[in-house]
PDB file of N, CA and C in Angstrom:
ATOM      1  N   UNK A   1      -0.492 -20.781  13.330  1.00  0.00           N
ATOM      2  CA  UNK A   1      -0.975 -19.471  13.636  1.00  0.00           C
ATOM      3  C   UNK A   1      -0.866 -18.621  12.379  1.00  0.00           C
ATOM      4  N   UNK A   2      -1.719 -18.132  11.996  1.00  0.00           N
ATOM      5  CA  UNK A   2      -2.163 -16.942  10.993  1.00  0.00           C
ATOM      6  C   UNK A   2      -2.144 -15.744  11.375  1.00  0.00           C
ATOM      7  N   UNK A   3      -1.560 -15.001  10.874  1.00  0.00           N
ATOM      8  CA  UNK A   3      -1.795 -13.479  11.027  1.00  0.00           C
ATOM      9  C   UNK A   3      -0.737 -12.557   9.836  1.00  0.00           C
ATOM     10  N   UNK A   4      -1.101 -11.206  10.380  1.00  0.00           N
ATOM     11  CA  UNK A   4      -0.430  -9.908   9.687  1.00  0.00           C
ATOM     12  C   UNK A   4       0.843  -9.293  10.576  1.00  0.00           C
ATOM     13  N   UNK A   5       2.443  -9.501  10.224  1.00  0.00           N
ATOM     14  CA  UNK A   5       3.132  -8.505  10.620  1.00  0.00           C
ATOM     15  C   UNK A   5       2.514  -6.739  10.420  1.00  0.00           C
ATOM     16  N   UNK A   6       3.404  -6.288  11.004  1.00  0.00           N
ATOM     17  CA  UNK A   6       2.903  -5.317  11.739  1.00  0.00           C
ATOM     18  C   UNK A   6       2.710  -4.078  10.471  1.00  0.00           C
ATOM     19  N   UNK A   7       4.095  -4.434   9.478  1.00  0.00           N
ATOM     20  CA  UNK A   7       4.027  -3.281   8.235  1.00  0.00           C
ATOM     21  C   UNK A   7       4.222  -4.506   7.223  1.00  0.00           C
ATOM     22  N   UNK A   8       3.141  -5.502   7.521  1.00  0.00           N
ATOM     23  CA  UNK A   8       2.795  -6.200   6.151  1.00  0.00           C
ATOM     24  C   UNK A   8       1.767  -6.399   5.268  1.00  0.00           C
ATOM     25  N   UNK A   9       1.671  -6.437   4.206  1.00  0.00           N
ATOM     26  CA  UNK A   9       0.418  -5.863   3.653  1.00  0.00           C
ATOM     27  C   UNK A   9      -0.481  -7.528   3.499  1.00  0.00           C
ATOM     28  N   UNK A  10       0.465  -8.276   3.616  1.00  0.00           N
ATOM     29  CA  UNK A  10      -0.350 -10.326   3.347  1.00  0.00           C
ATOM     30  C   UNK A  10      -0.465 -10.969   4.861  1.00  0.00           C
ATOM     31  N   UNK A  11      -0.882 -11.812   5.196  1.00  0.00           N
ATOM     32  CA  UNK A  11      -1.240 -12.651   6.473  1.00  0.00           C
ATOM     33  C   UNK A  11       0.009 -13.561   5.941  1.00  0.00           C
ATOM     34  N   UNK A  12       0.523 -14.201   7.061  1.00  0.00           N
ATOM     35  CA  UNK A  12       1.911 -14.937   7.248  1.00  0.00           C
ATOM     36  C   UNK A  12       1.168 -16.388   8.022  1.00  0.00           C
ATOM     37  N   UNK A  13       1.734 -17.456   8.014  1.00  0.00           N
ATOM     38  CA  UNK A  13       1.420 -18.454   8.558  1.00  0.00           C
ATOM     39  C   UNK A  13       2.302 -18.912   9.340  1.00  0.00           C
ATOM     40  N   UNK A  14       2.605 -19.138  10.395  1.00  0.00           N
ATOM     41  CA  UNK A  14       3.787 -19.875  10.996  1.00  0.00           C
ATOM     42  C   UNK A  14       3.375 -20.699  12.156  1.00  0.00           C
ATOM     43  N   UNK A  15       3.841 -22.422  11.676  1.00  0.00           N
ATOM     44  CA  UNK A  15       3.572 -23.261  12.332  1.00  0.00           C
ATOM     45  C   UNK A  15       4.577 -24.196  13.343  1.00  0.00           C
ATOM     46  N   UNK A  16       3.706 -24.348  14.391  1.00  0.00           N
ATOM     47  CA  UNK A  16       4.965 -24.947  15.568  1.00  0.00           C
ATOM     48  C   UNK A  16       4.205 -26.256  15.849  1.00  0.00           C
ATOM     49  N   UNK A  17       4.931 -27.098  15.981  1.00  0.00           N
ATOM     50  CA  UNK A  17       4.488 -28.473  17.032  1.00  0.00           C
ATOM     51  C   UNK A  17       5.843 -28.462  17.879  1.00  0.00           C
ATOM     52  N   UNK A  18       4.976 -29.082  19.475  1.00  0.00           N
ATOM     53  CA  UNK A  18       6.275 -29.533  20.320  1.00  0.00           C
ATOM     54  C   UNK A  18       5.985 -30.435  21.248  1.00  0.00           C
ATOM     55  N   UNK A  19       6.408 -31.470  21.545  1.00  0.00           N
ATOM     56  CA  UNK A  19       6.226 -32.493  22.206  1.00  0.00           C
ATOM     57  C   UNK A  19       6.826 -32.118  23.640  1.00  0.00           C
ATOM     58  N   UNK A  20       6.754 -32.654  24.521  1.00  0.00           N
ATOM     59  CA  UNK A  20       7.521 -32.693  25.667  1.00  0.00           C
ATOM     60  C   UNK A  20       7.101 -33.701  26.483  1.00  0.00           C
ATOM     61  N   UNK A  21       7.949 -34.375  27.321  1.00  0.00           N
ATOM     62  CA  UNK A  21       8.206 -35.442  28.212  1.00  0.00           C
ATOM     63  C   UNK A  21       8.976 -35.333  29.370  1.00  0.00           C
ATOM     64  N   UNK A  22       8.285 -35.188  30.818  1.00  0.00           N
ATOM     65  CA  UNK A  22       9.022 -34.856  32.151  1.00  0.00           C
ATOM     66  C   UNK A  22       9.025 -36.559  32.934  1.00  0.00           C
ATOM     67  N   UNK A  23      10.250 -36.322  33.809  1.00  0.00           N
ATOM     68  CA  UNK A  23      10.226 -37.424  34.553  1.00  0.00           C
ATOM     69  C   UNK A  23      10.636 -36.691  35.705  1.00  0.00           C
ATOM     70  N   UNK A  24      10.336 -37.479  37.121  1.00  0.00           N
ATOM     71  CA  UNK A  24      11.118 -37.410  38.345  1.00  0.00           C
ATOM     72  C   UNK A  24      11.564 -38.088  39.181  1.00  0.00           C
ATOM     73  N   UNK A  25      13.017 -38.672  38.878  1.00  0.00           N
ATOM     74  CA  UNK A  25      13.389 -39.967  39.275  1.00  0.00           C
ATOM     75  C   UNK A  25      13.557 -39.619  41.184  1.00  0.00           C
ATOM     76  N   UNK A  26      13.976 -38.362  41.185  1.00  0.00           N
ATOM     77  CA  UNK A  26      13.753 -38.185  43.104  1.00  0.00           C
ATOM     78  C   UNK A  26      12.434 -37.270  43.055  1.00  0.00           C
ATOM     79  N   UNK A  27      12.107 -37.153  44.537  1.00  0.00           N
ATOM     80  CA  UNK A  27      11.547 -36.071  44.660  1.00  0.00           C
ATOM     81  C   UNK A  27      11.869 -34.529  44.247  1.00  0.00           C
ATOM     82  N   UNK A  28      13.245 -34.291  44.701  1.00  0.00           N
ATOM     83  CA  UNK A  28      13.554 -33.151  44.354  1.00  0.00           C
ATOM     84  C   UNK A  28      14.668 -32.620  42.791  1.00  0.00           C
ATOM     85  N   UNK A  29      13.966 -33.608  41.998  1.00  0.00           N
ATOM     86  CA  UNK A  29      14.684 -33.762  40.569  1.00  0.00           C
ATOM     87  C   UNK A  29      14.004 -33.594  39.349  1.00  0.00           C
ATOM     88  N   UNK A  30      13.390 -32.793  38.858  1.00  0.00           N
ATOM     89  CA  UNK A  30      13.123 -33.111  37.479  1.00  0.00           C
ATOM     90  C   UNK A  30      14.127 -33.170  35.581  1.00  0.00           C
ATOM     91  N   UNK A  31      14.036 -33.948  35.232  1.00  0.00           N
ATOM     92  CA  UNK A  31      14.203 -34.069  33.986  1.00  0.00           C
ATOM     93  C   UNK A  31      13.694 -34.290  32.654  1.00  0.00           C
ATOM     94  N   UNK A  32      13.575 -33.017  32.018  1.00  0.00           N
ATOM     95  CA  UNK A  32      12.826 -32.774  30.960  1.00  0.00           C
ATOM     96  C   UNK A  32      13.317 -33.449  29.227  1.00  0.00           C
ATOM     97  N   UNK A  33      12.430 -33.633  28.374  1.00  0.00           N
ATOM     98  CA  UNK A  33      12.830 -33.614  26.822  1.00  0.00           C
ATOM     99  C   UNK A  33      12.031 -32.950  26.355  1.00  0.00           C
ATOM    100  N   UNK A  34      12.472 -32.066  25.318  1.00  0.00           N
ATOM    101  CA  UNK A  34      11.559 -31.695  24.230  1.00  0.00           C
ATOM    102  C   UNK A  34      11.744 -31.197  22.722  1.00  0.00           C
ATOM    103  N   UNK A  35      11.244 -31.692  21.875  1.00  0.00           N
ATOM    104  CA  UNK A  35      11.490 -31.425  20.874  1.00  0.00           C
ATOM    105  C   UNK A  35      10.241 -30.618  20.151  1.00  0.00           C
ATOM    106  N   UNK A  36      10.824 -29.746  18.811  1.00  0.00           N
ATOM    107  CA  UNK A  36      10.154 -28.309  18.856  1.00  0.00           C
ATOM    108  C   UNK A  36      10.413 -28.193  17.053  1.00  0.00           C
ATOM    109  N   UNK A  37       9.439 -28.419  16.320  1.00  0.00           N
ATOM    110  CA  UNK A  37       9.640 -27.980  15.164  1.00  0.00           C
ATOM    111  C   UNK A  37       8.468 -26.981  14.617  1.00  0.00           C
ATOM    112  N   UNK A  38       9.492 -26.007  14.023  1.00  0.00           N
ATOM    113  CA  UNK A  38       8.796 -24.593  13.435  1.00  0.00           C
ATOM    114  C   UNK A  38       8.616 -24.323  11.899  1.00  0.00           C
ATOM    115  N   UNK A  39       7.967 -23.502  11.345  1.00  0.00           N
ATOM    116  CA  UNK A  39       8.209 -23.379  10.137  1.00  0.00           C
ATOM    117  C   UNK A  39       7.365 -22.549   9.937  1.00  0.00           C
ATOM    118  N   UNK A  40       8.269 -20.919   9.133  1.00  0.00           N
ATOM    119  CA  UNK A  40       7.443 -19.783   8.320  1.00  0.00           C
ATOM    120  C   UNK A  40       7.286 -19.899   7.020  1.00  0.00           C
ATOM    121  N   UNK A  41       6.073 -19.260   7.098  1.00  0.00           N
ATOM    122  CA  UNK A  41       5.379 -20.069   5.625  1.00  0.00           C
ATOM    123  C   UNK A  41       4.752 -18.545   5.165  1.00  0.00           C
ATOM    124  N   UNK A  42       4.693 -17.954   3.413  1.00  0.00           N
ATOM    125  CA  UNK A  42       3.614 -17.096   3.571  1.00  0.00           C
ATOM    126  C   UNK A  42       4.640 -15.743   3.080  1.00  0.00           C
ATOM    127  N   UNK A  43       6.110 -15.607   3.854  1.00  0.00           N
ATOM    128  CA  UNK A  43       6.306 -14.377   4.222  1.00  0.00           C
ATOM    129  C   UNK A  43       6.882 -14.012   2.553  1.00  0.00           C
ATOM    130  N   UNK A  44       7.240 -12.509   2.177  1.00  0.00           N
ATOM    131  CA  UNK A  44       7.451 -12.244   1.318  1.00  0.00           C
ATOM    132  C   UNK A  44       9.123 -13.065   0.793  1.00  0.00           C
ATOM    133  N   UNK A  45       9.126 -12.698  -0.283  1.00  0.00           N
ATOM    134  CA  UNK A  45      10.540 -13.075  -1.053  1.00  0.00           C
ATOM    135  C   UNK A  45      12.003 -12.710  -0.596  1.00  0.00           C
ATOM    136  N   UNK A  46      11.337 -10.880   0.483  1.00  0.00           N
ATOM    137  CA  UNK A  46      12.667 -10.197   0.261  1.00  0.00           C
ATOM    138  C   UNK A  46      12.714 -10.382   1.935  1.00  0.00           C
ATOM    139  N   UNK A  47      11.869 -10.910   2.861  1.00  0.00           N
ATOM    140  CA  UNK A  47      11.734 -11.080   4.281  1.00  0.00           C
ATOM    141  C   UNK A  47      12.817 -12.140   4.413  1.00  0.00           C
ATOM    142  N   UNK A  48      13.920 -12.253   5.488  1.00  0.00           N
ATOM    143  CA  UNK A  48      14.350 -12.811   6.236  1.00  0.00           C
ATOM    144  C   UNK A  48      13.901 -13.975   6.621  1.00  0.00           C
ATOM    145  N   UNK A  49      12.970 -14.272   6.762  1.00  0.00           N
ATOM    146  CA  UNK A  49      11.898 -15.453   7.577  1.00  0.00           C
ATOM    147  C   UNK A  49      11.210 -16.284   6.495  1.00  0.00           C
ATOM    148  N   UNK A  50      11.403 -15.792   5.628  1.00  0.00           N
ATOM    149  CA  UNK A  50      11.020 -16.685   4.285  1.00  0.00           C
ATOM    150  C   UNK A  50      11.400 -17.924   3.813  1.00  0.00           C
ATOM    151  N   UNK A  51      10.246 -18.787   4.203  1.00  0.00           N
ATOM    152  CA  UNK A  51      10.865 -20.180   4.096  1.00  0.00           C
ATOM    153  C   UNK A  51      11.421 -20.713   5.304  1.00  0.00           C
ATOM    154  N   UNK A  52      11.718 -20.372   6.351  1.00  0.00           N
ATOM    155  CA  UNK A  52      12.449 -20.501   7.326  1.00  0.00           C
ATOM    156  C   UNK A  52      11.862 -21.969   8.532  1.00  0.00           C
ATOM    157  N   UNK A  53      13.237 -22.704   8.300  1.00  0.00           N
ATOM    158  CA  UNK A  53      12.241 -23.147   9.303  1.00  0.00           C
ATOM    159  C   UNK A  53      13.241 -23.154  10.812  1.00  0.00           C
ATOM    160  N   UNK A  54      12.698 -24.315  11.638  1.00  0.00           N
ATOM    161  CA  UNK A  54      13.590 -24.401  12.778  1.00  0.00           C
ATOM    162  C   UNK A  54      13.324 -25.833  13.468  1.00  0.00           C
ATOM    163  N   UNK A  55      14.147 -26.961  13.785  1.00  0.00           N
ATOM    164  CA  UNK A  55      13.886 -28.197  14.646  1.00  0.00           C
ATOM    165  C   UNK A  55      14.652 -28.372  15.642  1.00  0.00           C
ATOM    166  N   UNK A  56      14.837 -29.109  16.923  1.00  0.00           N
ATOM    167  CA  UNK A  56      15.626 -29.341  17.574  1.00  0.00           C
ATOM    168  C   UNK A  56      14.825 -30.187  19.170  1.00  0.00           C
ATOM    169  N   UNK A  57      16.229 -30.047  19.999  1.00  0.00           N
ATOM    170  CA  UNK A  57      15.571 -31.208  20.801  1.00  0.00           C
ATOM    171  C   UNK A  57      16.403 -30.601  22.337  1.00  0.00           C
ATOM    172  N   UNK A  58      16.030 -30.524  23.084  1.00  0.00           N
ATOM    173  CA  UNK A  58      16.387 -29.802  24.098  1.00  0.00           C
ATOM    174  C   UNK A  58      16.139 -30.551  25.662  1.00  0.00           C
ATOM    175  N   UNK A  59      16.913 -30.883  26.300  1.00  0.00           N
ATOM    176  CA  UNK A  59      17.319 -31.656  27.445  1.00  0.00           C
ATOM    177  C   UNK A  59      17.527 -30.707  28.529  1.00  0.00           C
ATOM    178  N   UNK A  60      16.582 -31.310  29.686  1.00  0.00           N
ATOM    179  CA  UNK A  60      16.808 -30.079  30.575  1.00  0.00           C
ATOM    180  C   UNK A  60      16.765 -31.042  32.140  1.00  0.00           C
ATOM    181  N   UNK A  61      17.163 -30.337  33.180  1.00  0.00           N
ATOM    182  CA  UNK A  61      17.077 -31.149  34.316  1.00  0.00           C
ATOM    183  C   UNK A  61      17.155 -29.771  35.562  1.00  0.00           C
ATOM    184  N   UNK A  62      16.231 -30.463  36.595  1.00  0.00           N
ATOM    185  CA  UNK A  62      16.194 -28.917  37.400  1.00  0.00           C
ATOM    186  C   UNK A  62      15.971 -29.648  39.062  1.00  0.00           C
ATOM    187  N   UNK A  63      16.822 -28.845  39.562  1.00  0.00           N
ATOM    188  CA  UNK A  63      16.686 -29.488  40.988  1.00  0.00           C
ATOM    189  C   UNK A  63      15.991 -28.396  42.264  1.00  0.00           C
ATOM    190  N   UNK A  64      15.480 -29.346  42.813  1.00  0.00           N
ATOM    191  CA  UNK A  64      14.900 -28.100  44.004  1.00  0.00           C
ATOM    192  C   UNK A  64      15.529 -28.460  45.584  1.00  0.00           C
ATOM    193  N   UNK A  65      15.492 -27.483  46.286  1.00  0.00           N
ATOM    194  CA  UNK A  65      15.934 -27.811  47.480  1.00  0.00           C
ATOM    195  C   UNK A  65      15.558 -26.872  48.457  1.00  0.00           C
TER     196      UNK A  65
END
């Protein structure tokens, strides 16, 4: 995704991919994976977010009843 912060004078780039994978071993069970990598690209020198990136992997499980 491309764009302009709000009091920035350059367009910023910041890119995400994320996979995800659900299963439901009962009916009333789900269990999730997903993994999620980010990365700001673009932003100035003196910005916070510069260079920044982010990865990880996140396990989830949810029950209904």
């Amino acid at each position: 995704m491309t764009g302009r912060p709000i009091f920035g004078q350059q367009d910023v780039n910041i890119t995400r991919t994320a996979i995800a994978a659900g299963w439901f071993p009962l009916s009333s069970l789900m269990i999730k994976a997903e993994y999620v990598l980010q990365s700001y690209n673009d932003f100035t020198a003196f910005d916070h977010q510069n260079n920044g990136k982010f990865s990880g992997l996140v396990l989830q499980a949810a029950v209904g009843f």
